[in-house]
PDB file of N, CA and C in Angstrom:
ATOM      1  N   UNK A   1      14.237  17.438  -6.806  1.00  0.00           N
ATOM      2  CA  UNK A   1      13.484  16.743  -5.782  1.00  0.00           C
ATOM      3  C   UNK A   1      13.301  15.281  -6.189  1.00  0.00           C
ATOM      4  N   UNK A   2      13.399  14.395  -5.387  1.00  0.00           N
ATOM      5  CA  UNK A   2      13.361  13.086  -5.739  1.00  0.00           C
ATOM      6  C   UNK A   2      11.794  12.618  -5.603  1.00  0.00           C
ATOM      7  N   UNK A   3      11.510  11.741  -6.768  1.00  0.00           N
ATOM      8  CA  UNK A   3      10.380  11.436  -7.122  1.00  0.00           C
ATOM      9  C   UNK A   3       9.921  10.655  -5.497  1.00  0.00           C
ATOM     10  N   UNK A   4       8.693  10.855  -4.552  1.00  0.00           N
ATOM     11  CA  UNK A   4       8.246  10.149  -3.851  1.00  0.00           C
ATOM     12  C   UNK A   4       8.195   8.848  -3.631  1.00  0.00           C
ATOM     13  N   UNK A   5       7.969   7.926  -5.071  1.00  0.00           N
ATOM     14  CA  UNK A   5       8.762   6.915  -5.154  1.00  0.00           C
ATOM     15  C   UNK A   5       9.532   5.888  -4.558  1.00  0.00           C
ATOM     16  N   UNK A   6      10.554   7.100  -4.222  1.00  0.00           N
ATOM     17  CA  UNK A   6      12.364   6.612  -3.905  1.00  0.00           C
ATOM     18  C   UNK A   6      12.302   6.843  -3.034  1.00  0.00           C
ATOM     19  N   UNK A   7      11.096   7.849  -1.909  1.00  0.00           N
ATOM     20  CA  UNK A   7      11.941   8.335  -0.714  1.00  0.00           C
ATOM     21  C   UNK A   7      11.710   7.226   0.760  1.00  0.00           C
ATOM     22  N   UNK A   8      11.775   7.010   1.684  1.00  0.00           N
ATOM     23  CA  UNK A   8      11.813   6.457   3.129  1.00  0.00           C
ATOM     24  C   UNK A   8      10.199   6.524   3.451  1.00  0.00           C
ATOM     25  N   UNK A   9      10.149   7.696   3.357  1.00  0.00           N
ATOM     26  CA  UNK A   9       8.776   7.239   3.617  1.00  0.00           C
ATOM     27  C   UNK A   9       7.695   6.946   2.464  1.00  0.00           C
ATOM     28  N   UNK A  10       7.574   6.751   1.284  1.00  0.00           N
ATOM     29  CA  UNK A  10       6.770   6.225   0.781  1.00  0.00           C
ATOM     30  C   UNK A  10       7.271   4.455   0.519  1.00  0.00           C
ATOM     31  N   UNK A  11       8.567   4.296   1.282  1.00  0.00           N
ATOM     32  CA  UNK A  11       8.511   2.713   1.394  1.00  0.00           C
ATOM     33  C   UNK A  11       7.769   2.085   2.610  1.00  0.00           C
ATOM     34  N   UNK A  12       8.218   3.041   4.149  1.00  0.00           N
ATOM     35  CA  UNK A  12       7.293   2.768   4.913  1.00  0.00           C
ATOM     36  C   UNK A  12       5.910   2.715   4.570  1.00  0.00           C
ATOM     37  N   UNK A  13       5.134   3.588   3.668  1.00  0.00           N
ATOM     38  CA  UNK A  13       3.583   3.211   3.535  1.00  0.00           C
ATOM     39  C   UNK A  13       3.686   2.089   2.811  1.00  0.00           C
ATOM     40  N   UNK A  14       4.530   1.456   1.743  1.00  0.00           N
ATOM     41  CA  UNK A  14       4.694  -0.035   1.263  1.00  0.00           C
ATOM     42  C   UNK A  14       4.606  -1.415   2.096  1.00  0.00           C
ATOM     43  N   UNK A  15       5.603  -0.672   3.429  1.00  0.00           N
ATOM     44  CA  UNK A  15       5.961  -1.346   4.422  1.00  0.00           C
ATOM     45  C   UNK A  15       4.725  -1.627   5.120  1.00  0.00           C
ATOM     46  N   UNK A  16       3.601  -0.712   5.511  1.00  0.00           N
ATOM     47  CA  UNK A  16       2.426  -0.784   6.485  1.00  0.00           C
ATOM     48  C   UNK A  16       0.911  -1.386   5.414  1.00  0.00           C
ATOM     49  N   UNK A  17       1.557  -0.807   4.402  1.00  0.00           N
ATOM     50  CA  UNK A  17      -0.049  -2.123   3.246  1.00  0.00           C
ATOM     51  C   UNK A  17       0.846  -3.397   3.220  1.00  0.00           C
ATOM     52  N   UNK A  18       2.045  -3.711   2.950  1.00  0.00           N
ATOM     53  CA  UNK A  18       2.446  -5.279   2.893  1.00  0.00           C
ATOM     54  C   UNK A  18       1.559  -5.890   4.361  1.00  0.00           C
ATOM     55  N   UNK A  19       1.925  -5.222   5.540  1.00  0.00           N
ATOM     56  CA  UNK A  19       1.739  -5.829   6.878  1.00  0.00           C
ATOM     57  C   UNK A  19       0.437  -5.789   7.260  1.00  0.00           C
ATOM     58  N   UNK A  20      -0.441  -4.722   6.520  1.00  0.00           N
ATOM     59  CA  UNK A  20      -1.847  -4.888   6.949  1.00  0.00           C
ATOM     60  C   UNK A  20      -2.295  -6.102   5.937  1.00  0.00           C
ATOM     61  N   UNK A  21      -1.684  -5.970   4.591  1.00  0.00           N
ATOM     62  CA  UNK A  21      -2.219  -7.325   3.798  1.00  0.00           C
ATOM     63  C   UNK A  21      -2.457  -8.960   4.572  1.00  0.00           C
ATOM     64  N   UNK A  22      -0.926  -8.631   5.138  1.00  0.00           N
ATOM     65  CA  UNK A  22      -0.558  -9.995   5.834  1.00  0.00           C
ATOM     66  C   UNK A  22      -1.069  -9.965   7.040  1.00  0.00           C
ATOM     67  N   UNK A  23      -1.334  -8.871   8.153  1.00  0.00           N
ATOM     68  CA  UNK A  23      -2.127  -9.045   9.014  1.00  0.00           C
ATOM     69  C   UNK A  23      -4.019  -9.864   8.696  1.00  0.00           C
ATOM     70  N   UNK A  24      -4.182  -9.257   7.938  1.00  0.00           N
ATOM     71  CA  UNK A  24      -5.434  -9.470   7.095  1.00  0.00           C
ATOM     72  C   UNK A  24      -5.652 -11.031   7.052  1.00  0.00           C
ATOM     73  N   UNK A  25      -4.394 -11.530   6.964  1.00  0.00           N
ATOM     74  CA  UNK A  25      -3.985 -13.141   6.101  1.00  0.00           C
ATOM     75  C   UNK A  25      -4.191 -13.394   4.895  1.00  0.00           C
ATOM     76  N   UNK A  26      -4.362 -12.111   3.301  1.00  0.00           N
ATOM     77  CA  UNK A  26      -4.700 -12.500   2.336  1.00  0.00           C
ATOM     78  C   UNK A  26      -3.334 -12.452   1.689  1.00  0.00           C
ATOM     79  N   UNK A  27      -3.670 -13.405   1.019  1.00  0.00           N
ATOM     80  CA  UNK A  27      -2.608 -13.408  -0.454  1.00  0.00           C
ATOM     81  C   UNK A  27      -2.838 -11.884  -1.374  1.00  0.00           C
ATOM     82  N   UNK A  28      -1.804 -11.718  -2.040  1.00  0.00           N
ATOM     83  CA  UNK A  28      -1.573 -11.004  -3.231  1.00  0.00           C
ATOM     84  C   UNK A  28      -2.666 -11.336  -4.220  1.00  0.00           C
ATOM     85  N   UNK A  29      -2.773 -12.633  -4.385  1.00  0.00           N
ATOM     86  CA  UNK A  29      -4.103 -12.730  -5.441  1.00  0.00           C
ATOM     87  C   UNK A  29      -5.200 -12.533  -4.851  1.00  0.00           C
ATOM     88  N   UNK A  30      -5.635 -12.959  -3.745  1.00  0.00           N
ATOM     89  CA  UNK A  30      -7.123 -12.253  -3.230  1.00  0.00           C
ATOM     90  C   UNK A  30      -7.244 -10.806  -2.677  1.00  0.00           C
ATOM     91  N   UNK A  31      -6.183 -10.162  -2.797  1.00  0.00           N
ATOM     92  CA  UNK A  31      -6.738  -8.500  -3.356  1.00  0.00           C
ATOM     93  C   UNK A  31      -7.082  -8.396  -4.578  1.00  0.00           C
ATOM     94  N   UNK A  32      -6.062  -9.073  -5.546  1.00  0.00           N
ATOM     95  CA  UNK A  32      -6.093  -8.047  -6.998  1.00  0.00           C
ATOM     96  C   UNK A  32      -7.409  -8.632  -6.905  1.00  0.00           C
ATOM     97  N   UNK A  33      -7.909  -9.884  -6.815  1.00  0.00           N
ATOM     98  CA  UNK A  33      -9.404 -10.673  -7.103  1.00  0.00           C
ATOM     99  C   UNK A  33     -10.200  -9.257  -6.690  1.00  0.00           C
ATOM    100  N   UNK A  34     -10.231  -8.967  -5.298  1.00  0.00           N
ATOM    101  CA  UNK A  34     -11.060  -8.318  -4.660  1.00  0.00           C
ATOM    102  C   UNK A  34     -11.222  -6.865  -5.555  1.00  0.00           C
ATOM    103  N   UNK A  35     -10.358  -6.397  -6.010  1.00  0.00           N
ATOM    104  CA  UNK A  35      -9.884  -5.322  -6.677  1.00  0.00           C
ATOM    105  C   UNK A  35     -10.018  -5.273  -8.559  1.00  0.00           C
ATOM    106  N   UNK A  36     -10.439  -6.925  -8.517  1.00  0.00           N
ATOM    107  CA  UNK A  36     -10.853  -7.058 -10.384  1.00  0.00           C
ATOM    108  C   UNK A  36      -9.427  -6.422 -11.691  1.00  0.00           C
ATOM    109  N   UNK A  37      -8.329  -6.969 -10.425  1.00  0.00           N
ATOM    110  CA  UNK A  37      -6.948  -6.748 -11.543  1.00  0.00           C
ATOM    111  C   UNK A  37      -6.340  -7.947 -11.446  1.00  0.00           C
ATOM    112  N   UNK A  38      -5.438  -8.307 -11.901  1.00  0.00           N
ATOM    113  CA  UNK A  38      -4.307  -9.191 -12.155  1.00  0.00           C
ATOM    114  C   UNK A  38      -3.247  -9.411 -10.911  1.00  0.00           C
ATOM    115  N   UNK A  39      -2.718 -10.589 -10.542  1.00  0.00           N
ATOM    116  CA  UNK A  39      -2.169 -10.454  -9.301  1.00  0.00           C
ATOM    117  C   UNK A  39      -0.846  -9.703  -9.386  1.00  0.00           C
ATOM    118  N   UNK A  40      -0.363  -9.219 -10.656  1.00  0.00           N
ATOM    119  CA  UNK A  40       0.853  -8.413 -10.565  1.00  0.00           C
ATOM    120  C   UNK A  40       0.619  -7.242 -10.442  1.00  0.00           C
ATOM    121  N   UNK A  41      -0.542  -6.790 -10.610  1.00  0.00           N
ATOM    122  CA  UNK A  41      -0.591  -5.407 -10.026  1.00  0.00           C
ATOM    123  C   UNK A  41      -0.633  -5.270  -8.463  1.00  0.00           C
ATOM    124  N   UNK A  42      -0.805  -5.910  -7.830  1.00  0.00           N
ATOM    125  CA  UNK A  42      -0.593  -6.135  -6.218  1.00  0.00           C
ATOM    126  C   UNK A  42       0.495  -5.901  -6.181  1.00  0.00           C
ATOM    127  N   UNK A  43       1.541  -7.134  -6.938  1.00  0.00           N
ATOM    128  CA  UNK A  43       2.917  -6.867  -6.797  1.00  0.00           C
ATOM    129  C   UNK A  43       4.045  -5.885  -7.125  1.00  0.00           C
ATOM    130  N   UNK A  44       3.031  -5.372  -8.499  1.00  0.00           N
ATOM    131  CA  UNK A  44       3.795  -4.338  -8.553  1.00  0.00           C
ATOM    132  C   UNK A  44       3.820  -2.655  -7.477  1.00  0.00           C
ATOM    133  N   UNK A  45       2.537  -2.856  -7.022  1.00  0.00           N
ATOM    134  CA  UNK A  45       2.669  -1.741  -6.129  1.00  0.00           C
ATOM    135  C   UNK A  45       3.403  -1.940  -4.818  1.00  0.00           C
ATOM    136  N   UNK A  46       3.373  -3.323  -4.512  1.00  0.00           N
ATOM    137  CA  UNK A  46       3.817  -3.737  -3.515  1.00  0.00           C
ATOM    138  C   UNK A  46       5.361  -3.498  -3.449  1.00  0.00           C
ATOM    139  N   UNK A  47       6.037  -3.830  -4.629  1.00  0.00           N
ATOM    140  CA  UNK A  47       7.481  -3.837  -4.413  1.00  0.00           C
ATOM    141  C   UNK A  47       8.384  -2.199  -5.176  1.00  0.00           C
ATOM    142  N   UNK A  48       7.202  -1.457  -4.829  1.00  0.00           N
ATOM    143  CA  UNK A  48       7.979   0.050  -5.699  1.00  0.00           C
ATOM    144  C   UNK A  48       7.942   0.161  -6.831  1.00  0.00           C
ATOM    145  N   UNK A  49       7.100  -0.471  -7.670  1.00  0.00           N
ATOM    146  CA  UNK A  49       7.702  -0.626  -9.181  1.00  0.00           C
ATOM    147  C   UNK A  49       6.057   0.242  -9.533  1.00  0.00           C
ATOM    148  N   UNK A  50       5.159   0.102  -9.339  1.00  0.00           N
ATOM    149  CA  UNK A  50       4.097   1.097  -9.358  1.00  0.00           C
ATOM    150  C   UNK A  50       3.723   1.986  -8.039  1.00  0.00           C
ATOM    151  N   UNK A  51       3.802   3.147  -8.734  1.00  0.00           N
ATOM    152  CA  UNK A  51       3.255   4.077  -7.387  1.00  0.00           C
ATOM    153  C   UNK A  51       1.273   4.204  -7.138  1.00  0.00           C
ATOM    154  N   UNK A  52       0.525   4.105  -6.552  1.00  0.00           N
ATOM    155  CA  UNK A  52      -0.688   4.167  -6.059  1.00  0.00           C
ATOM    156  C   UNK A  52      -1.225   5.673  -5.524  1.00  0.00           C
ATOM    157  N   UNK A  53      -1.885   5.610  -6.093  1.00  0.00           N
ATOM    158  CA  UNK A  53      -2.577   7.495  -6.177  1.00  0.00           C
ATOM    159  C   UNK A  53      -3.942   7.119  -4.968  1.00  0.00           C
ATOM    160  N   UNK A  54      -4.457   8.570  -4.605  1.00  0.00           N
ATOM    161  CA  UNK A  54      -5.131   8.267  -2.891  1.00  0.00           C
ATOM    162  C   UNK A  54      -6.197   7.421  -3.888  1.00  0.00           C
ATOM    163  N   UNK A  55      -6.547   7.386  -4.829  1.00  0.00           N
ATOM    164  CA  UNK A  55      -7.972   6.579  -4.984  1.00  0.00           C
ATOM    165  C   UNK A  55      -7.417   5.362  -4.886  1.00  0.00           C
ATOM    166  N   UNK A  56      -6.494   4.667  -5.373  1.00  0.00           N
ATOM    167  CA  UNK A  56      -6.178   2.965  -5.847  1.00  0.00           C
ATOM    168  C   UNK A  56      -5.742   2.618  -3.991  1.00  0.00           C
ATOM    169  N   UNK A  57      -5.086   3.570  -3.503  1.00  0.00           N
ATOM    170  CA  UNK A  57      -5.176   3.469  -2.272  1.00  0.00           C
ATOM    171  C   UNK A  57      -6.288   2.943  -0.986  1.00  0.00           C
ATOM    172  N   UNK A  58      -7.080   3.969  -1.592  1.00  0.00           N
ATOM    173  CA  UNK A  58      -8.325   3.975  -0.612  1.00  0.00           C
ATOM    174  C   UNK A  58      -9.084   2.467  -1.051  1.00  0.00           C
ATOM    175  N   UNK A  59      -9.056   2.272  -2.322  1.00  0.00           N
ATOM    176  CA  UNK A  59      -9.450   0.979  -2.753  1.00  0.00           C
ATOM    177  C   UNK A  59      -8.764  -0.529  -2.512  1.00  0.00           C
ATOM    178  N   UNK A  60      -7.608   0.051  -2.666  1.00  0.00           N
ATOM    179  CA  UNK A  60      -6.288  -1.331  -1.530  1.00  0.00           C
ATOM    180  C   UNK A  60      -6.757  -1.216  -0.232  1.00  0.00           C
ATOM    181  N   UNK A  61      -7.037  -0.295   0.687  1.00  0.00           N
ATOM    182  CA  UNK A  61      -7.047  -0.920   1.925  1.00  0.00           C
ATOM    183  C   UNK A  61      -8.715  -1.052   1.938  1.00  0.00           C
ATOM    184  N   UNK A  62      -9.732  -0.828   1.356  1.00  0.00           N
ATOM    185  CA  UNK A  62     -10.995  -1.297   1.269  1.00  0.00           C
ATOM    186  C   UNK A  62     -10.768  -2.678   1.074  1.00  0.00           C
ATOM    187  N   UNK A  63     -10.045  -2.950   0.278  1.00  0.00           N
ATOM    188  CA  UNK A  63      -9.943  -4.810  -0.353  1.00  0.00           C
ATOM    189  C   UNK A  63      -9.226  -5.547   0.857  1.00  0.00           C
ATOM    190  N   UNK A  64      -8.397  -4.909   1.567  1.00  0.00           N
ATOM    191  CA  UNK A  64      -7.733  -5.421   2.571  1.00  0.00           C
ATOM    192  C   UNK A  64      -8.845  -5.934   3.877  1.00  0.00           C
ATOM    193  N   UNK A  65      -9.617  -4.842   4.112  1.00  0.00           N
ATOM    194  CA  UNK A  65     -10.582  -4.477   5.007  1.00  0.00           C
ATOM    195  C   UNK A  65      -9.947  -3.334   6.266  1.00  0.00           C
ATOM    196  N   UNK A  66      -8.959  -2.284   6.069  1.00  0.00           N
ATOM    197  CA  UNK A  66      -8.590  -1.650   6.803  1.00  0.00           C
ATOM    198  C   UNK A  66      -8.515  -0.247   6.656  1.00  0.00           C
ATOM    199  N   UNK A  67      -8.904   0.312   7.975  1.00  0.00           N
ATOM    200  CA  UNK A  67      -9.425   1.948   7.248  1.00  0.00           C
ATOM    201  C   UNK A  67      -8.250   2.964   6.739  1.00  0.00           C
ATOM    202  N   UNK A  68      -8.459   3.482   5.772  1.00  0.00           N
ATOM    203  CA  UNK A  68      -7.426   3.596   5.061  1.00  0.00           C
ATOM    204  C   UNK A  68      -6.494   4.862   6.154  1.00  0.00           C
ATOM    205  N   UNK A  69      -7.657   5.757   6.554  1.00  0.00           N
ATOM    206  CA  UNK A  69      -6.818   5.969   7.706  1.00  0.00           C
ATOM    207  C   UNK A  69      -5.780   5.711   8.996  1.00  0.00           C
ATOM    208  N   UNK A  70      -5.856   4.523   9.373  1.00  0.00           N
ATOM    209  CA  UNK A  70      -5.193   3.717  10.152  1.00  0.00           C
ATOM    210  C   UNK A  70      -3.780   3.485   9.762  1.00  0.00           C
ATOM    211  N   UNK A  71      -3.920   3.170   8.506  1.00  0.00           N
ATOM    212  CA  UNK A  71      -2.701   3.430   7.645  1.00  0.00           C
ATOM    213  C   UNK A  71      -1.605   4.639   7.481  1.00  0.00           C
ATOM    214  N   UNK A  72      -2.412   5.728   7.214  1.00  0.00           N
ATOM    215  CA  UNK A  72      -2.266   6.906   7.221  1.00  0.00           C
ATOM    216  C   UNK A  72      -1.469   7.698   8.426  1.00  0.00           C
ATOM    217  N   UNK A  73      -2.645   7.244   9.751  1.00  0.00           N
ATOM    218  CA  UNK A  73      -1.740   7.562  11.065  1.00  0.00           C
ATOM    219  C   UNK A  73      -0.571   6.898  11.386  1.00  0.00           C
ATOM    220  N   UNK A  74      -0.272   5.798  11.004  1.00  0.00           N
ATOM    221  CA  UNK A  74       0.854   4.888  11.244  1.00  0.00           C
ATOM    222  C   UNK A  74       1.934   5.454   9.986  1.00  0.00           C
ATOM    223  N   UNK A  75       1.440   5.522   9.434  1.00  0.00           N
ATOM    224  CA  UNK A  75       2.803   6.488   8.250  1.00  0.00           C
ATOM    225  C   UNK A  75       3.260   8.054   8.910  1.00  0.00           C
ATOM    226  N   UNK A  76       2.250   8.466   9.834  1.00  0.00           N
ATOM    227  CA  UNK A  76       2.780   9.489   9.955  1.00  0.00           C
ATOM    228  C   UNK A  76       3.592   9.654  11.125  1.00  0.00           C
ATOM    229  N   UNK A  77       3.841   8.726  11.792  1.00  0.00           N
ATOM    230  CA  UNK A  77       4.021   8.387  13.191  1.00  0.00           C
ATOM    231  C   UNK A  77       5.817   8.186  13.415  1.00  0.00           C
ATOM    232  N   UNK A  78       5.944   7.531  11.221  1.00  0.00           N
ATOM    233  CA  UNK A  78       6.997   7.207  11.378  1.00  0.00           C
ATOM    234  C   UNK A  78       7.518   8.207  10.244  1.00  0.00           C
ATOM    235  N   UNK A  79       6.770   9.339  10.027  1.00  0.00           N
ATOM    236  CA  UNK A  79       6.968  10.386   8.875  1.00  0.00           C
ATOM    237  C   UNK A  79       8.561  10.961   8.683  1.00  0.00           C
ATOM    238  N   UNK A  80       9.570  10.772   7.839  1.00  0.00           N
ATOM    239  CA  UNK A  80      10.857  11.583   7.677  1.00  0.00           C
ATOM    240  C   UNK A  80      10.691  12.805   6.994  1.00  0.00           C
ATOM    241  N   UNK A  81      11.033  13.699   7.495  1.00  0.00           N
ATOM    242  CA  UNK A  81      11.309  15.110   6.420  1.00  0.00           C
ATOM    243  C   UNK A  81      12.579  15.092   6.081  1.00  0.00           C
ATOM    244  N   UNK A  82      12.485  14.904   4.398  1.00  0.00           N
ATOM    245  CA  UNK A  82      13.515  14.797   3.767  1.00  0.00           C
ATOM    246  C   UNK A  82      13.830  16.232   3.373  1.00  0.00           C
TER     247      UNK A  82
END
């Protein structure tokens, strides 16, 4: 089974926190700020290179200001069964 990671849809949920970030209008550094990390940890979750567990999640789109659900329904909307 391929690590979640790699698959289509855990890039789409990459795809829908990049766009709520940028809907938002914040930079990469005023999450990690908001979030009390380093701005490469933004980036690294951002570009696949770290995966985000439901807590760091729920805490990214808190920092964003978007309910983390909203997110959630929009991932599922575009959900692949691999």
């Amino acid at each position: 089974m391929t690590k979640s990671i790699f698959t289509e849809n855990y890039a789409l949920f990459l795809k829908l926190l990049v766009a709520s970030r940028k809907h938002a209008g914040l930079t990469q550094k005023e999450i990690a700020d908001k979030l009390h990390k380093n701005q490469s940890y933004v980036s690294k979750y951002e570009n696949g290179e770290r995966r985000l567990d439901v807590i760091e999640f729920a805490d990214v789109a808190n920092a964003i200001g978007v309910d983390p659900l909203k997110i959630m329904q929009e991932l599922l909307k575009g959900w692949k069964n691999n």
